[in-house]
Protein backbone atom coordinates (compact mmCIF):
# COMPACT_ATOMS: atom_id res chain seq x y z
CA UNK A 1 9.46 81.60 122.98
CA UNK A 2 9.57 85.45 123.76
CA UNK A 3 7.76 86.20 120.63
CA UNK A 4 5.13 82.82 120.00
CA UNK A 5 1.97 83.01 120.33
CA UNK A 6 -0.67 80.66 122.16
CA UNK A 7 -1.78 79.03 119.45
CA UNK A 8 1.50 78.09 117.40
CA UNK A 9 2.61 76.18 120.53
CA UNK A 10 -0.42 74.72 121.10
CA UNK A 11 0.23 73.58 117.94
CA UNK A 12 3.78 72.42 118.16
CA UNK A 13 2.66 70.74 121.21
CA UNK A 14 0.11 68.70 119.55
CA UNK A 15 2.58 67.60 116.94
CA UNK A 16 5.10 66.88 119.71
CA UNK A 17 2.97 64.76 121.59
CA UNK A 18 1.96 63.08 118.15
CA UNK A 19 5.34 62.14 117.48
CA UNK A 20 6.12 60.55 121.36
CA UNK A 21 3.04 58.59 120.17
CA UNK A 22 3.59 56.92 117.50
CA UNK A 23 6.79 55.47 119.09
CA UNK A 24 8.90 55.50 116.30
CA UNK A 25 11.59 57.90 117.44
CA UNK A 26 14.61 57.03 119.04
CA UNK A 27 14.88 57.73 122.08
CA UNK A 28 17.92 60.50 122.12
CA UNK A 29 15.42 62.53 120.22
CA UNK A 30 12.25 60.99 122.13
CA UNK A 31 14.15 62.78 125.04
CA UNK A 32 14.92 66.08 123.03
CA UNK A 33 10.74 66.46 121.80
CA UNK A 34 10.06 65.68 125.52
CA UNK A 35 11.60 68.68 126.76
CA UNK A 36 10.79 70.80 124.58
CA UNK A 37 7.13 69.39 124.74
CA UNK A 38 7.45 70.13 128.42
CA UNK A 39 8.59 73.78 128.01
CA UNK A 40 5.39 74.62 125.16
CA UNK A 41 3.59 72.98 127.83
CA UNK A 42 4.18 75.58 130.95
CA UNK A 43 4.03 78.18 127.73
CA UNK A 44 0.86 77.43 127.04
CA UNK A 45 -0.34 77.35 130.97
CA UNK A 46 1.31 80.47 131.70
CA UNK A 47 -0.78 82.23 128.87
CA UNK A 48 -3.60 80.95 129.69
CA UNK A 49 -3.47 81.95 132.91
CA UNK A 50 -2.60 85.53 132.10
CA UNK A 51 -5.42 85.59 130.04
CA UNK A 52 -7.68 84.27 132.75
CA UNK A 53 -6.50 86.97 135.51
CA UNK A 54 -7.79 89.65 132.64
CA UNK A 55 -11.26 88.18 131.81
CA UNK A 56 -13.73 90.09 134.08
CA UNK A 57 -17.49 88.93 134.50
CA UNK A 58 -20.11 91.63 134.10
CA UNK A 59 -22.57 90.18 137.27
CA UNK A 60 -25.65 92.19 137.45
CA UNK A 61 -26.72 93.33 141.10
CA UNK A 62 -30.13 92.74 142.52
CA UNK A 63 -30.58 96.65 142.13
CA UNK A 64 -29.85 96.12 138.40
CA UNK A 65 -26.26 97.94 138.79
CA UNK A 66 -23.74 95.66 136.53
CA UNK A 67 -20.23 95.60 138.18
CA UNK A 68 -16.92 93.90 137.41
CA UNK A 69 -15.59 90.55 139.08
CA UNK A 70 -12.73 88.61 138.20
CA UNK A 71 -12.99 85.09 136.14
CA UNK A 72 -12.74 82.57 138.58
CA UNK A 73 -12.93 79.12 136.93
């Protein structure tokens, strides 16, 4: 997963989760698309939360000075 981006396993996420869904696996391979659902799953979180630690908010200061916070959801 070195190389994927965000939105290809959001992606393959979503399809994962569609296939668990529709129930009509069996479940050796239920099993396999649930771990590997599970890993895109802390892929995706740990992106987005490296992306989150780099947004900055411009705030403007009562004296009209615009500094730099960190994103703080």
């Amino acid at each position: 997963m070195a190389k994927m981006t965000f939105e290809t396993a959001l992606k393959q996420l979503e399809e994962i989760v569609a296939q668990l869904e529709s129930g009509n696996l069996p479940l050796e391979e239920a099993l396999k698309k649930f771990e590997e659902g599970t890993k895109l799953s802390k892929f995706c979180s740990q992106k987005l939360e490296e992306t989150e630690k780099r947004i900055m908010m411009l705030t403007r200061q009562a004296d009209g000075e615009v500094t730099e916070t960190p994103f703080e959801a």
